[in-house]
C-alpha atoms as a PDB file:
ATOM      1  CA  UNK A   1     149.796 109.591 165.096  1.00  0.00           C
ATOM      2  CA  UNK A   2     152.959 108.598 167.195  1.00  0.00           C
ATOM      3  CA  UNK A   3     155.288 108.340 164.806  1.00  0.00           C
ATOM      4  CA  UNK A   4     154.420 111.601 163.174  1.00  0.00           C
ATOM      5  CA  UNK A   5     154.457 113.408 166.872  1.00  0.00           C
ATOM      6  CA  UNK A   6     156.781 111.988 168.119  1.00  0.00           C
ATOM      7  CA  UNK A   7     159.378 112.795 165.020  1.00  0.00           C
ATOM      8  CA  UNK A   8     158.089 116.366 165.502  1.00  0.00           C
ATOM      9  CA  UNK A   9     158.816 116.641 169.327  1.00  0.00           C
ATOM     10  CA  UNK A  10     162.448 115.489 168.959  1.00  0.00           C
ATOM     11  CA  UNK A  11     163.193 117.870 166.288  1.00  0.00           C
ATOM     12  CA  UNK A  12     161.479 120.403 168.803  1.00  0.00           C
ATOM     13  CA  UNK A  13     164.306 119.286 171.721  1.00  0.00           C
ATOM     14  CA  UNK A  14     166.968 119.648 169.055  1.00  0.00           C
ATOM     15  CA  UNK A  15     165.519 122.888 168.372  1.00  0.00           C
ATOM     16  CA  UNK A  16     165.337 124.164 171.694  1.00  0.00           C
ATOM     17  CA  UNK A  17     168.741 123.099 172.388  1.00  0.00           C
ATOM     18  CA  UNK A  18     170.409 125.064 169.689  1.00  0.00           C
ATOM     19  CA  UNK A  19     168.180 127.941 170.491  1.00  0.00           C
ATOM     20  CA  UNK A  20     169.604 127.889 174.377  1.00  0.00           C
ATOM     21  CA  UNK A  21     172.821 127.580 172.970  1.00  0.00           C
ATOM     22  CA  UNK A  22     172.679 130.899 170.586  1.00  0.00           C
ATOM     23  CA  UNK A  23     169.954 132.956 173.611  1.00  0.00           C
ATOM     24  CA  UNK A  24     173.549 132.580 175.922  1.00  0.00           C
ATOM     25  CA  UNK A  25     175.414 134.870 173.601  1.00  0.00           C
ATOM     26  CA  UNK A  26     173.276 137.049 172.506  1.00  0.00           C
ATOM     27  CA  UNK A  27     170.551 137.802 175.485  1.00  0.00           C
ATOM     28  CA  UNK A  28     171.271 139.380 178.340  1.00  0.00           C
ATOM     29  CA  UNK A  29     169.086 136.038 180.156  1.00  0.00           C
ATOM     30  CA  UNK A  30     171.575 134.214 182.775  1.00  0.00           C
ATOM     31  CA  UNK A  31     172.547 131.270 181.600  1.00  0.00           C
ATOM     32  CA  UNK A  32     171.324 129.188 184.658  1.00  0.00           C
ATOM     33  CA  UNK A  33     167.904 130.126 183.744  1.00  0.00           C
ATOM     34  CA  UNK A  34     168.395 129.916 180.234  1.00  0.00           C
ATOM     35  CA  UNK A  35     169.024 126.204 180.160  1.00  0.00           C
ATOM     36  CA  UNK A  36     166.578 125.494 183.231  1.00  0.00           C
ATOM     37  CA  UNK A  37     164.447 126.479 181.179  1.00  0.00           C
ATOM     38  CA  UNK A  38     165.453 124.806 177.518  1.00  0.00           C
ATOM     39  CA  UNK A  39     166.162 121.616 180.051  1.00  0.00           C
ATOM     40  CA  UNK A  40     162.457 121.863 181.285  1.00  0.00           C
ATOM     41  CA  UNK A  41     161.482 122.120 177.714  1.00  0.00           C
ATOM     42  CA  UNK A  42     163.453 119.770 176.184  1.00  0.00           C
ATOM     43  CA  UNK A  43     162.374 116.766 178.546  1.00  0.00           C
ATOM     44  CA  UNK A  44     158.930 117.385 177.873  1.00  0.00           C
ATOM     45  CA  UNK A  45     159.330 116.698 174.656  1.00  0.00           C
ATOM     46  CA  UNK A  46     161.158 113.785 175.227  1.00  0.00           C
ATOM     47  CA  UNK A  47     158.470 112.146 177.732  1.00  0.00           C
ATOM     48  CA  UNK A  48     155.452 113.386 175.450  1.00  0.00           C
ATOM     49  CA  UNK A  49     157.077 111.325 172.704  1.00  0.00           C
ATOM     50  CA  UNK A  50     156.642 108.331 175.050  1.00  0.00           C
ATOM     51  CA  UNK A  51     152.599 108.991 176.411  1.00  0.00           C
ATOM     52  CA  UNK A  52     151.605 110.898 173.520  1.00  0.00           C
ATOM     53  CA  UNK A  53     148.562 108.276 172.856  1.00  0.00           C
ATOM     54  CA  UNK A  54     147.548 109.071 175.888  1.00  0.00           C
ATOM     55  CA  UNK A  55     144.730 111.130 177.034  1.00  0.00           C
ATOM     56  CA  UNK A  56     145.344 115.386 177.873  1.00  0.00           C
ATOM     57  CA  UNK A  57     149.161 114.474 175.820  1.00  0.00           C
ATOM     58  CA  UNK A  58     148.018 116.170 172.394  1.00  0.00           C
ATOM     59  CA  UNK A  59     147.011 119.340 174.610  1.00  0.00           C
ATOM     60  CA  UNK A  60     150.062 119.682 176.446  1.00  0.00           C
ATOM     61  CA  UNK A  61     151.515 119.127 173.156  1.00  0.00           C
ATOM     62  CA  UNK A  62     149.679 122.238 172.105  1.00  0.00           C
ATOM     63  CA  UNK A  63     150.994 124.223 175.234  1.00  0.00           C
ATOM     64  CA  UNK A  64     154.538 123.381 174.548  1.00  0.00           C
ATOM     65  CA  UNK A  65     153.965 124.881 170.718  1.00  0.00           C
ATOM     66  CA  UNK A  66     152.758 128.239 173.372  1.00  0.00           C
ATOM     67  CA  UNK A  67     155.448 128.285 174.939  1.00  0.00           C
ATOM     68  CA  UNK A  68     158.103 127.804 171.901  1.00  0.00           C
ATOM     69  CA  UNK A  69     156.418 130.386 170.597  1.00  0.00           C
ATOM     70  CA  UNK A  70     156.225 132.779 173.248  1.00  0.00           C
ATOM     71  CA  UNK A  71     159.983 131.898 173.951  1.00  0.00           C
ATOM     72  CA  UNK A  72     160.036 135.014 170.940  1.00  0.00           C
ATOM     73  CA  UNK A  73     159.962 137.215 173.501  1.00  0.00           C
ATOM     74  CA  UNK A  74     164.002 136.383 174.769  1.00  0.00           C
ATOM     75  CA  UNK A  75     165.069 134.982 171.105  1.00  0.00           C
ATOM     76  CA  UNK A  76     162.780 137.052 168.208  1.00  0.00           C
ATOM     77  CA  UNK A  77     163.838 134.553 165.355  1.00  0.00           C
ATOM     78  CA  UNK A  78     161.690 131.913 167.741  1.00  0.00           C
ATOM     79  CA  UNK A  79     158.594 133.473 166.750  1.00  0.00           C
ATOM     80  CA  UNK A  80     159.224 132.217 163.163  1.00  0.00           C
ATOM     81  CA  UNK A  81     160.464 128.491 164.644  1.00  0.00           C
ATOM     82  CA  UNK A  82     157.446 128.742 166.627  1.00  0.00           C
ATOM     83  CA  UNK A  83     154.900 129.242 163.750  1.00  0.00           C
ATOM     84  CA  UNK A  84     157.225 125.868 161.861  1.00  0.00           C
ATOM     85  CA  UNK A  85     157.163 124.025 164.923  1.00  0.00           C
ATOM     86  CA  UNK A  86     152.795 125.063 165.564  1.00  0.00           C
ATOM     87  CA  UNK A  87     151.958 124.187 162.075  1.00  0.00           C
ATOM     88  CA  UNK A  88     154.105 120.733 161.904  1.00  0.00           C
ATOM     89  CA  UNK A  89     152.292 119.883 164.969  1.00  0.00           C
ATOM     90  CA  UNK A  90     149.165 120.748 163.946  1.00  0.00           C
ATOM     91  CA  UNK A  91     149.547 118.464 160.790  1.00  0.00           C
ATOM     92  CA  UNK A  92     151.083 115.577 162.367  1.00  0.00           C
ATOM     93  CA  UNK A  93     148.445 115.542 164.905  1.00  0.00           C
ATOM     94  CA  UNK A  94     145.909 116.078 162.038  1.00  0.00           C
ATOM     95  CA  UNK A  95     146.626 113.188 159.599  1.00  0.00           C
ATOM     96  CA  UNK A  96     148.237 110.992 162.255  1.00  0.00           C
ATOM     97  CA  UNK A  97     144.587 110.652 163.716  1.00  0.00           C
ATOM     98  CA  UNK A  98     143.741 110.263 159.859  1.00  0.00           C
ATOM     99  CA  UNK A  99     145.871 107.698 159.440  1.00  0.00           C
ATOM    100  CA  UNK A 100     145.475 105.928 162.479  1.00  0.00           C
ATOM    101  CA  UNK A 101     141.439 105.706 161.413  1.00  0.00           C
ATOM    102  CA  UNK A 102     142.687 104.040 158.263  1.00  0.00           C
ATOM    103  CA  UNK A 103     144.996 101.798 160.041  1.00  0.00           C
ATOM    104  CA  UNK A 104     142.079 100.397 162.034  1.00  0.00           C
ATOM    105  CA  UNK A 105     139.421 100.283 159.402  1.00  0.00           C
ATOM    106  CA  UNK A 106     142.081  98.300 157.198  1.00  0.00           C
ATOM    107  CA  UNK A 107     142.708  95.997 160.111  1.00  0.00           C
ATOM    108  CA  UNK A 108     138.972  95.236 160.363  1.00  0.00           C
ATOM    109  CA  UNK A 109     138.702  94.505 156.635  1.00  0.00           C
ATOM    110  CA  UNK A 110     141.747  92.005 156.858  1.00  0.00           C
ATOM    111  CA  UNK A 111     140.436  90.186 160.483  1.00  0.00           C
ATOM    112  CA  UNK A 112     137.529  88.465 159.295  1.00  0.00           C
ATOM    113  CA  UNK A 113     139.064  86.900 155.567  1.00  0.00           C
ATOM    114  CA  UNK A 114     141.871  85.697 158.634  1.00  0.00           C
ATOM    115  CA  UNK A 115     138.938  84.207 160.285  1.00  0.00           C
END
């Protein structure tokens, strides 16, 4: 499940930068809050890449997909990113777990013929 998540989070930060970049010309947002913001945004995904394993990560994961999403409401063509970005998370979340449980049950298959 990292690798998948992880690949989909730092397409997200490249994704949020470019949007910052094209909200400065054409929204009437400052541009101090504009990258605040995408800066906020854009190290989240960086550090969830990092603790994503962890417990609570795969939800905040979730609320950063929100929040992409609702970031439609300064930049409309997000709304469409936001559905990408929502469904490639939900699918690298999805069969990352899958193969993760496949990792581990062929790892028990190959410990004991080690034995």
């Amino acid at each position: 499940m990292r690798t998948l998540c992880s690949s989909t989070l730092i397409g997200e930060a490249l994704l949020i930068m470019f949007a910052g970049l094209v909200a400065m010309k054409l929204t009437d947002v400052g541009t101090g809050t504009i990258w605040a913001v995408s800066a906020v945004a854009m190290v989240l995904c960086v550090l969830l890449c990092g603790v994503i394993t962890r417990p609570g990560a795969v939800q905040v994961g979730w609320a950063l997909q929100v929040a992409v999403l609702a970031s439609g409401l300064v930049l409309p063509t997000m709304y469409a990113f936001g559905v990408v970005f929502g469904g490639l998370w939900w699918c690298s979340v999805h069969y990352g777990r899958k193969i993760d449980v496949l990792k581990a049950q062929r790892a028990a298959e190959a410990a004991p013929a080690a034995v």
